[in-house]
N, C-alpha and C. Protein backbone atom coordinates (compact mmCIF):
# COMPACT_ATOMS: atom_id res chain seq x y z
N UNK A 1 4.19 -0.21 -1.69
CA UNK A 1 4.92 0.51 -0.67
C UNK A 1 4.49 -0.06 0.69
N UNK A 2 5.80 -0.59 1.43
CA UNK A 2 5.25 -0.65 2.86
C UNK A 2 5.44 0.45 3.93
N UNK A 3 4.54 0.22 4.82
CA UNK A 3 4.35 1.87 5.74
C UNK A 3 3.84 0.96 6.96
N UNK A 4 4.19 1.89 7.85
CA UNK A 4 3.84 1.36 9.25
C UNK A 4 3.23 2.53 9.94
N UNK A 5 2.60 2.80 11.30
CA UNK A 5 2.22 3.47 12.15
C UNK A 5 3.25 3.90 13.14
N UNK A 6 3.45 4.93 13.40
CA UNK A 6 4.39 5.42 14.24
C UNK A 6 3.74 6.34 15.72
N UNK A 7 4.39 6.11 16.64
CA UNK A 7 3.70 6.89 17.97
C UNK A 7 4.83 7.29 18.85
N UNK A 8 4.72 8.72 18.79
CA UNK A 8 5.66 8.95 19.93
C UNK A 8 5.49 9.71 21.03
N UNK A 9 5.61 8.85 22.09
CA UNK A 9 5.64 9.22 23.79
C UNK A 9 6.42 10.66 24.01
N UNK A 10 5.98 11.98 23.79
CA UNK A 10 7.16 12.55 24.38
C UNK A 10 7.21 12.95 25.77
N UNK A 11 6.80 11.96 26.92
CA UNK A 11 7.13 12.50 28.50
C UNK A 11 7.85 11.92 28.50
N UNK A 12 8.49 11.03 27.58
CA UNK A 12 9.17 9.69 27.90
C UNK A 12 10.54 9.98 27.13
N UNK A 13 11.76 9.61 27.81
CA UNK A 13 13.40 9.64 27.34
C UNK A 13 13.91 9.48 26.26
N UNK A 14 14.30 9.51 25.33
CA UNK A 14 14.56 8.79 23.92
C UNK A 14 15.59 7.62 24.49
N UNK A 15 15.19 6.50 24.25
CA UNK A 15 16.09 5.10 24.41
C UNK A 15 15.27 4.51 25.44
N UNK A 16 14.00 5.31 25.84
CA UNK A 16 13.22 4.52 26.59
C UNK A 16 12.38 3.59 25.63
N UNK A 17 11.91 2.23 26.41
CA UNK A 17 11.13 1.13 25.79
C UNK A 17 9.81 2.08 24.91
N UNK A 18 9.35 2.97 26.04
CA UNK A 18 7.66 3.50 25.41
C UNK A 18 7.91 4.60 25.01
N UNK A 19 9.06 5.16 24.28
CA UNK A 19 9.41 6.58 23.68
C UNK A 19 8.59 6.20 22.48
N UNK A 20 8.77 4.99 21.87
CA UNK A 20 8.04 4.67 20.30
C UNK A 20 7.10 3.77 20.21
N UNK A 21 6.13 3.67 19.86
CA UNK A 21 5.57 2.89 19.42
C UNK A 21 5.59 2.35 17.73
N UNK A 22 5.62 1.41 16.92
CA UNK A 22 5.57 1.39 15.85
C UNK A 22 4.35 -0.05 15.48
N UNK A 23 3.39 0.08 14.82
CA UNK A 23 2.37 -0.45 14.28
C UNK A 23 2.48 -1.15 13.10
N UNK A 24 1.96 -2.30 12.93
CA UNK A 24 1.97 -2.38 11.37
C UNK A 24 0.30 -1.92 10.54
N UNK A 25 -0.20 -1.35 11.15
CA UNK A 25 -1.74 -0.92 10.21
C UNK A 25 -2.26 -0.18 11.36
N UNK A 26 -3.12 0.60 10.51
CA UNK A 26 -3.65 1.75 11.30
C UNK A 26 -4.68 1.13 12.31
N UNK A 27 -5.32 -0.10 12.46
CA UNK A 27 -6.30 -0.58 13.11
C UNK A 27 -5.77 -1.22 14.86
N UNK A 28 -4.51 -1.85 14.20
CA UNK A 28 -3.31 -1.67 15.08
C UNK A 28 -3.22 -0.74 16.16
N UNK A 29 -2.76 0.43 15.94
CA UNK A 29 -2.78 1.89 16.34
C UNK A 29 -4.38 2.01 17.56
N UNK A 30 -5.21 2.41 16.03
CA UNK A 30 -6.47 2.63 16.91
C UNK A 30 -6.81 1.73 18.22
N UNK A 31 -6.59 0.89 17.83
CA UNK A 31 -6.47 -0.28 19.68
C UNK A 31 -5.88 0.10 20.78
N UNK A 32 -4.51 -0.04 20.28
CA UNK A 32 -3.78 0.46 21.29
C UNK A 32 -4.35 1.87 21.76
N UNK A 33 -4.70 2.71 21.13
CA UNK A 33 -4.61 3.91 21.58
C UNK A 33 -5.83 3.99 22.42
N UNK A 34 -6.81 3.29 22.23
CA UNK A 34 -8.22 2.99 22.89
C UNK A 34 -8.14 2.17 24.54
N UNK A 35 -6.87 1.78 24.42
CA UNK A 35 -6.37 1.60 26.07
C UNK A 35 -5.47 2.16 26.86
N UNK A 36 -4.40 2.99 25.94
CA UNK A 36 -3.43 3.41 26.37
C UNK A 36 -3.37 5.02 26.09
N UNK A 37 -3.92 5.66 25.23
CA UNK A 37 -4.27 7.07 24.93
C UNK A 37 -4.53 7.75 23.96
N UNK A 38 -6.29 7.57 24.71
CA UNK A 38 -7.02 7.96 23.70
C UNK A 38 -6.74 9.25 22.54
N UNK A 39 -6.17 10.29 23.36
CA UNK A 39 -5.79 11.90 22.80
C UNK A 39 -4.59 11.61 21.73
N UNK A 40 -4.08 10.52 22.08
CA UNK A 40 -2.37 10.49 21.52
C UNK A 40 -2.68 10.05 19.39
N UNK A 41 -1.70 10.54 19.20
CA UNK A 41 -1.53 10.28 17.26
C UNK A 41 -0.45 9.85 16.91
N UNK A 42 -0.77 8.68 15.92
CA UNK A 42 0.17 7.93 15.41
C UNK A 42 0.39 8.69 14.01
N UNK A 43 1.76 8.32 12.84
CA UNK A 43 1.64 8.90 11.48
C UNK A 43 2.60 7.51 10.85
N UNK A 44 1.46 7.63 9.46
CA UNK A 44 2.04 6.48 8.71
C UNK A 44 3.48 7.04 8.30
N UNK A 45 3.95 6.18 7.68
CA UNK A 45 5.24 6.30 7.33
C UNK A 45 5.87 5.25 6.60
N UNK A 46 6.18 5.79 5.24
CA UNK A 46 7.10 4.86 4.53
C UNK A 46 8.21 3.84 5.05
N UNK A 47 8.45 2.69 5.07
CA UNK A 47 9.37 1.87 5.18
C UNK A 47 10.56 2.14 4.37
N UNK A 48 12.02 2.44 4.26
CA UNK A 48 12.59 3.30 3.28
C UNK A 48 13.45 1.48 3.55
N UNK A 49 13.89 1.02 2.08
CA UNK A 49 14.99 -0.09 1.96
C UNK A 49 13.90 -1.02 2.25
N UNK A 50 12.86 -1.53 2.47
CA UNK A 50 12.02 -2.42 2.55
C UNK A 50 11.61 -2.72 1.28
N UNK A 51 10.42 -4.03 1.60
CA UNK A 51 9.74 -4.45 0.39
C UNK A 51 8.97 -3.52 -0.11
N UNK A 52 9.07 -2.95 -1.45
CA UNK A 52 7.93 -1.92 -1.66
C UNK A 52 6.74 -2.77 -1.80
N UNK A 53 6.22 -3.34 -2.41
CA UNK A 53 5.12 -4.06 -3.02
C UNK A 53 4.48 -5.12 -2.08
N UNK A 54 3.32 -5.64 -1.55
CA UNK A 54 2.99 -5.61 -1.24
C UNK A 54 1.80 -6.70 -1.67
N UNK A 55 0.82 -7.83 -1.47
CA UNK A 55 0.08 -8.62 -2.08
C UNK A 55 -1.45 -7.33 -2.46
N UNK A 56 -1.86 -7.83 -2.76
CA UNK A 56 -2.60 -6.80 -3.63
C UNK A 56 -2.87 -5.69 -4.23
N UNK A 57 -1.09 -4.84 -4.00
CA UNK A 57 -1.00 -3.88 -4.95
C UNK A 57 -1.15 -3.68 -6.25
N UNK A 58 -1.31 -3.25 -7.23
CA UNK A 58 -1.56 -2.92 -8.76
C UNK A 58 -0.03 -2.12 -8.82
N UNK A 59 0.18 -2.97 -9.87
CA UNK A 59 1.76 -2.11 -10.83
C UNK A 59 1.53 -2.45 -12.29
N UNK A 60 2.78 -1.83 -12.76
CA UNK A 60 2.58 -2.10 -13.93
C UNK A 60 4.09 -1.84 -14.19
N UNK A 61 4.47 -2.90 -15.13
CA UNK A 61 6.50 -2.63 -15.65
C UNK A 61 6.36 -1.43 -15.99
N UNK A 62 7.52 -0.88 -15.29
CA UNK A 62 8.05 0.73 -15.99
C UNK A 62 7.85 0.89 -17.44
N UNK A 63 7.92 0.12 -18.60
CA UNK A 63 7.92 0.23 -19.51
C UNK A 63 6.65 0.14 -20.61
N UNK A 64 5.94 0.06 -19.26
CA UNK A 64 4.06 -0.29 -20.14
C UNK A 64 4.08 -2.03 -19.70
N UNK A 65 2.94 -2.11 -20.29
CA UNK A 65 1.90 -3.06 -20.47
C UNK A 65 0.85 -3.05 -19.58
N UNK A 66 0.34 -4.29 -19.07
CA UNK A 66 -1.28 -4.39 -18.76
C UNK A 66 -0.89 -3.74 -16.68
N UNK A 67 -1.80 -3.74 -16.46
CA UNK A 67 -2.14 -3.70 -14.66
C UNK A 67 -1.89 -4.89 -14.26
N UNK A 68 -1.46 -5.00 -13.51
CA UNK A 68 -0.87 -6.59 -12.99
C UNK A 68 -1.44 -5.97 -11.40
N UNK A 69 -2.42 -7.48 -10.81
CA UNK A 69 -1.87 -7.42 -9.01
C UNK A 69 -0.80 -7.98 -8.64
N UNK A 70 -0.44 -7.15 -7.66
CA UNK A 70 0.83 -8.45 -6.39
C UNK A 70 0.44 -10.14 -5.86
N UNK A 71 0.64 -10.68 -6.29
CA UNK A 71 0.76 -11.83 -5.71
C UNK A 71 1.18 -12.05 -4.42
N UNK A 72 2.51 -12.40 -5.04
CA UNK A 72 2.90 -12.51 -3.20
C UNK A 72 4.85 -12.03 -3.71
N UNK A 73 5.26 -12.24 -2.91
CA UNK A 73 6.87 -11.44 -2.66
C UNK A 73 7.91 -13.34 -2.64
N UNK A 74 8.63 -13.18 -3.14
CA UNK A 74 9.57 -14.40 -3.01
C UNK A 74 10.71 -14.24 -1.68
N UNK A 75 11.48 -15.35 -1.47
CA UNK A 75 12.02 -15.15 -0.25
C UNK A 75 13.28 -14.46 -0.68
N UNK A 76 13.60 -14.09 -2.48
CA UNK A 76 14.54 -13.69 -2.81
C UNK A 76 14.40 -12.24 -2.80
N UNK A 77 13.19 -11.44 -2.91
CA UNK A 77 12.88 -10.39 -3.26
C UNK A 77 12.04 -10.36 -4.37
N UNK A 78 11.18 -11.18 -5.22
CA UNK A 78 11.07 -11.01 -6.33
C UNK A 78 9.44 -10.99 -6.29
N UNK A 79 9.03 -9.71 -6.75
CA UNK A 79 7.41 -9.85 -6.81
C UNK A 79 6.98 -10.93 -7.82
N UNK A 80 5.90 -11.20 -7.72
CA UNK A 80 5.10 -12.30 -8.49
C UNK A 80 4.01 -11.46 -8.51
N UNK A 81 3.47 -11.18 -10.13
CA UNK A 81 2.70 -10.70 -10.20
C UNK A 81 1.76 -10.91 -11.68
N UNK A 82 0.46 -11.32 -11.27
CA UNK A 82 -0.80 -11.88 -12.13
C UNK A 82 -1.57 -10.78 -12.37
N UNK A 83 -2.19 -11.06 -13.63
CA UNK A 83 -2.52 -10.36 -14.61
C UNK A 83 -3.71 -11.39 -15.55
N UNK A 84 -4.10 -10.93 -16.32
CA UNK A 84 -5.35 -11.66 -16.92
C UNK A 84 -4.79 -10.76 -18.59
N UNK A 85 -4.61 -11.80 -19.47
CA UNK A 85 -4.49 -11.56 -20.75
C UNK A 85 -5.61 -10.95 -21.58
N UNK A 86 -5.49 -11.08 -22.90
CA UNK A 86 -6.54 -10.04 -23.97
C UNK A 86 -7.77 -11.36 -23.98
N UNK A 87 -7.18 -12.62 -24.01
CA UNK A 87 -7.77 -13.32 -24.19
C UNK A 87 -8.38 -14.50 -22.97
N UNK A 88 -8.52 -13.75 -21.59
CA UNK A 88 -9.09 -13.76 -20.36
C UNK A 88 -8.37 -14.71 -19.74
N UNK A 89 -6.72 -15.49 -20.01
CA UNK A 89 -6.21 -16.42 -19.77
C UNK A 89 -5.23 -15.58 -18.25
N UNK A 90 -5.64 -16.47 -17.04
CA UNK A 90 -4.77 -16.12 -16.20
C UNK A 90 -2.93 -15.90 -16.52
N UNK A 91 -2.39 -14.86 -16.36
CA UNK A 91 -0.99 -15.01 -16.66
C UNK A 91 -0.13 -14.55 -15.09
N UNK A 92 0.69 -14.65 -15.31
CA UNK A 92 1.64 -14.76 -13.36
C UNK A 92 3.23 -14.50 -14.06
N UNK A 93 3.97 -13.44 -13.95
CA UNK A 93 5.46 -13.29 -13.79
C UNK A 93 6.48 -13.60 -12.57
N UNK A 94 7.36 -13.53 -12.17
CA UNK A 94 8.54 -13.19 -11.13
C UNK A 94 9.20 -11.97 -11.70
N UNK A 95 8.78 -10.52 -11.03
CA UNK A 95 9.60 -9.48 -11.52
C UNK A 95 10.51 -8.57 -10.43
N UNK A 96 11.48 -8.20 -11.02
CA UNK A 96 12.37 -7.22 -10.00
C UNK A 96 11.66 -6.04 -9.09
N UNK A 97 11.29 -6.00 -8.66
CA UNK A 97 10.56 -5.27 -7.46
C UNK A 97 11.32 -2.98 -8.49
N UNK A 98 12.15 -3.10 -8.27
CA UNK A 98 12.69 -2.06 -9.48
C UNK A 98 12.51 -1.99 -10.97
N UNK A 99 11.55 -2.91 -11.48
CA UNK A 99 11.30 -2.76 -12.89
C UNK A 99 9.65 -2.27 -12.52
N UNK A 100 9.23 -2.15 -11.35
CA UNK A 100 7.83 -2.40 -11.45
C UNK A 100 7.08 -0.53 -11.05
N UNK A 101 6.35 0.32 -11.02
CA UNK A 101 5.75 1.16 -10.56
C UNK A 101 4.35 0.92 -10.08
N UNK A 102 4.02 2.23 -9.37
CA UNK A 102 2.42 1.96 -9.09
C UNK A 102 2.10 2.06 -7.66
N UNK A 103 1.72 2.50 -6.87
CA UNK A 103 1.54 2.59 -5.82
C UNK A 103 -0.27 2.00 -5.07
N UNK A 104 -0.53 1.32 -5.67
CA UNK A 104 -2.09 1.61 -6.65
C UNK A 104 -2.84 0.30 -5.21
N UNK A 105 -2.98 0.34 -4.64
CA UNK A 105 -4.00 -0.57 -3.42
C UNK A 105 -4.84 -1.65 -4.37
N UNK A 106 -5.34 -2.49 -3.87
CA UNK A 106 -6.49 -3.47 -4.89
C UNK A 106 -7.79 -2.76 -4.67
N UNK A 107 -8.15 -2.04 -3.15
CA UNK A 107 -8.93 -1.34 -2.51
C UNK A 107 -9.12 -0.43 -3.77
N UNK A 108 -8.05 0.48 -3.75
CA UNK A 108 -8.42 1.81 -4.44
C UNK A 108 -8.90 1.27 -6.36
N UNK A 109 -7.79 0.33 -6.76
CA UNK A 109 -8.17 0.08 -7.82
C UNK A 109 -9.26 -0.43 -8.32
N UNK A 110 -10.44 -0.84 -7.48
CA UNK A 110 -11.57 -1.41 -7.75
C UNK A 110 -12.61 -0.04 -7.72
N UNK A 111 -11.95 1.14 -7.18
CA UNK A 111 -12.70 2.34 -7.53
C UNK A 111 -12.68 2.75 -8.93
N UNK A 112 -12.23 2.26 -9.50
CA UNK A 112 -12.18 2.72 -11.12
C UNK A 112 -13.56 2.11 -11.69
N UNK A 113 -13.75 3.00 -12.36
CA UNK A 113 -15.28 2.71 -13.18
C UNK A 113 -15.16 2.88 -14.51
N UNK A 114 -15.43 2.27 -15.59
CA UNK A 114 -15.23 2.11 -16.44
C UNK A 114 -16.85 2.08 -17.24
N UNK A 115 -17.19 2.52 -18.42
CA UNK A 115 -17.67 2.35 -19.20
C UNK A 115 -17.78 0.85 -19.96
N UNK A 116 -18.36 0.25 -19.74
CA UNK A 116 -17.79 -0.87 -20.91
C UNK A 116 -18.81 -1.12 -22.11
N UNK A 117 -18.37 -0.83 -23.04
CA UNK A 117 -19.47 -1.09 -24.36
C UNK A 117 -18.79 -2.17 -25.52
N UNK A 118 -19.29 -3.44 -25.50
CA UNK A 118 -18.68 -4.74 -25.93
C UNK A 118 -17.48 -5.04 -24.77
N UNK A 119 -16.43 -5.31 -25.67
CA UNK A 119 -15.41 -5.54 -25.30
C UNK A 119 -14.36 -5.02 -25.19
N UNK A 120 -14.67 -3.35 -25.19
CA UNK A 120 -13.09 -2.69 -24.84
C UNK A 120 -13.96 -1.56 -23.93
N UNK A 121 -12.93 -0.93 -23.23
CA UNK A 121 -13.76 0.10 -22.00
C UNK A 121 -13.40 1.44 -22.92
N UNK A 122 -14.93 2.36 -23.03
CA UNK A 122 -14.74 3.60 -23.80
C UNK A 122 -14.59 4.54 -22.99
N UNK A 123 -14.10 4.48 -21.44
CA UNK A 123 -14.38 6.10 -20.67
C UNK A 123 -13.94 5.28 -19.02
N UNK A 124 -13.04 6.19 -18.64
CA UNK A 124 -12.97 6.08 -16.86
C UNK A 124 -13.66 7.09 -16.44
N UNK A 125 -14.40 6.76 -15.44
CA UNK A 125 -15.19 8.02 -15.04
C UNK A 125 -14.55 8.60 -13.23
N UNK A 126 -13.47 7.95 -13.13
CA UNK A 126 -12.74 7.69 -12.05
C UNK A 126 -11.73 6.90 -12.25
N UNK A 127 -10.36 8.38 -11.15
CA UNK A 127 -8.77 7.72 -11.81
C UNK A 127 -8.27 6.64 -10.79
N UNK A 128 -6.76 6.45 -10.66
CA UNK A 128 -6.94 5.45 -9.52
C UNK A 128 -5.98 6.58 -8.70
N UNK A 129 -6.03 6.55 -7.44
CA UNK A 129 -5.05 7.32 -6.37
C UNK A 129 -3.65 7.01 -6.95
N UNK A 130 -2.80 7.54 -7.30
CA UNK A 130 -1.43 7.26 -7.40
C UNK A 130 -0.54 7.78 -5.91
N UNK A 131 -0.07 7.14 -5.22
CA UNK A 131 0.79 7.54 -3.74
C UNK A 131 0.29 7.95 -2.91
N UNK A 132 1.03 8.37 -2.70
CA UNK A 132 0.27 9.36 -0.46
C UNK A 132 1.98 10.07 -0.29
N UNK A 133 0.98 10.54 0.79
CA UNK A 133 2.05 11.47 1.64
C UNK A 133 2.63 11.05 2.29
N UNK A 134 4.05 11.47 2.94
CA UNK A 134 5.18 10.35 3.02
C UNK A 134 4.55 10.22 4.73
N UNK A 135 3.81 11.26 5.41
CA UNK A 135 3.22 10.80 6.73
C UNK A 135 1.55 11.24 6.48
N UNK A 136 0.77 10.32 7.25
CA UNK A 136 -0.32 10.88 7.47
C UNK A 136 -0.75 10.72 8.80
N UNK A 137 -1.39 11.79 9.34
CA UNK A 137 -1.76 11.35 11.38
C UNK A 137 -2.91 10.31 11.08
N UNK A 138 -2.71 9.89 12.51
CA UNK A 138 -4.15 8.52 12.68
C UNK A 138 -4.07 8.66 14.28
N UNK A 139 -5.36 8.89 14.53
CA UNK A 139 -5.50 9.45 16.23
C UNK A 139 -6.39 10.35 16.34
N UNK A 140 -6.02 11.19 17.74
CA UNK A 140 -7.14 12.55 17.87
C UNK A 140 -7.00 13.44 16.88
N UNK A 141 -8.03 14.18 16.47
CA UNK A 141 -8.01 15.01 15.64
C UNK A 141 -7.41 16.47 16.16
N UNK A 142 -6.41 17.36 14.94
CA UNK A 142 -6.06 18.34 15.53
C UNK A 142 -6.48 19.37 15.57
């Protein structure tokens, strides 16, 4: 999923230049706001008709199989996405960005903990985040 930072001026006109601000990452945001206002809050926000996916997201085909990361995005639309077989062999698809689910960060997915005893994992002791909220604030606290 892509999401951006959103900020809105309200002393300011709608169709004015500084009515909006829009960010691409929250670190983004925090800058700006560290020169321009401090008190003020930005909120993430889904990209709606954009690329969902993203290079190091975790999906997996709607229909099962393994955890795959994002690779990278084609200029057609088409995720590319690697995966590591049963038998530790790097593997890499081109898939329809709509066959794929998962909302899953590389960040968050490395929070998973696993048990491992030989060669198969007997226990997660931690799930992975599935989504977010379609806004979240980033700024002063309310």
């Amino acid at each position: 999923m892509t999401t951006v930072w959103i900020y809105v001026d309200m002393s300011k006109q709608v169709g004015d230049v500084d009515h909006l601000k829009v960010f691409t990452n929250a670190d983004a945001a925090d800058n700006w706001f560290k020169d321009n206002d401090p008190q003020g809050v930005a909120f993430e926000c889904e990209v709606l008709g954009g690329i969902k996916w993203k290079p190091g997201d975790v999906v997996r085909i709607k229909s099962g199989g393994p955890l795959m990361s994002v690779g990278s995005i084609t200029k057609a639309g088409k995720v590319i996405c690697e995966w590591t077989d049963a038998a530790g062999k790097p593997q890499h698809a081109s898939l329809s960005p709509d066959a794929l689910e998962g909302e899953t960060s590389l960040s968050d997915f490395k929070k998973l903990i696993a048990v491992d005893r030989g060669d198969h994992v007997v226990g997660v002791l931690s799930s992975i985040s599935h989504g977010m909220p379609t806004a979240k604030a980033r700024g002063a606290e309310s």
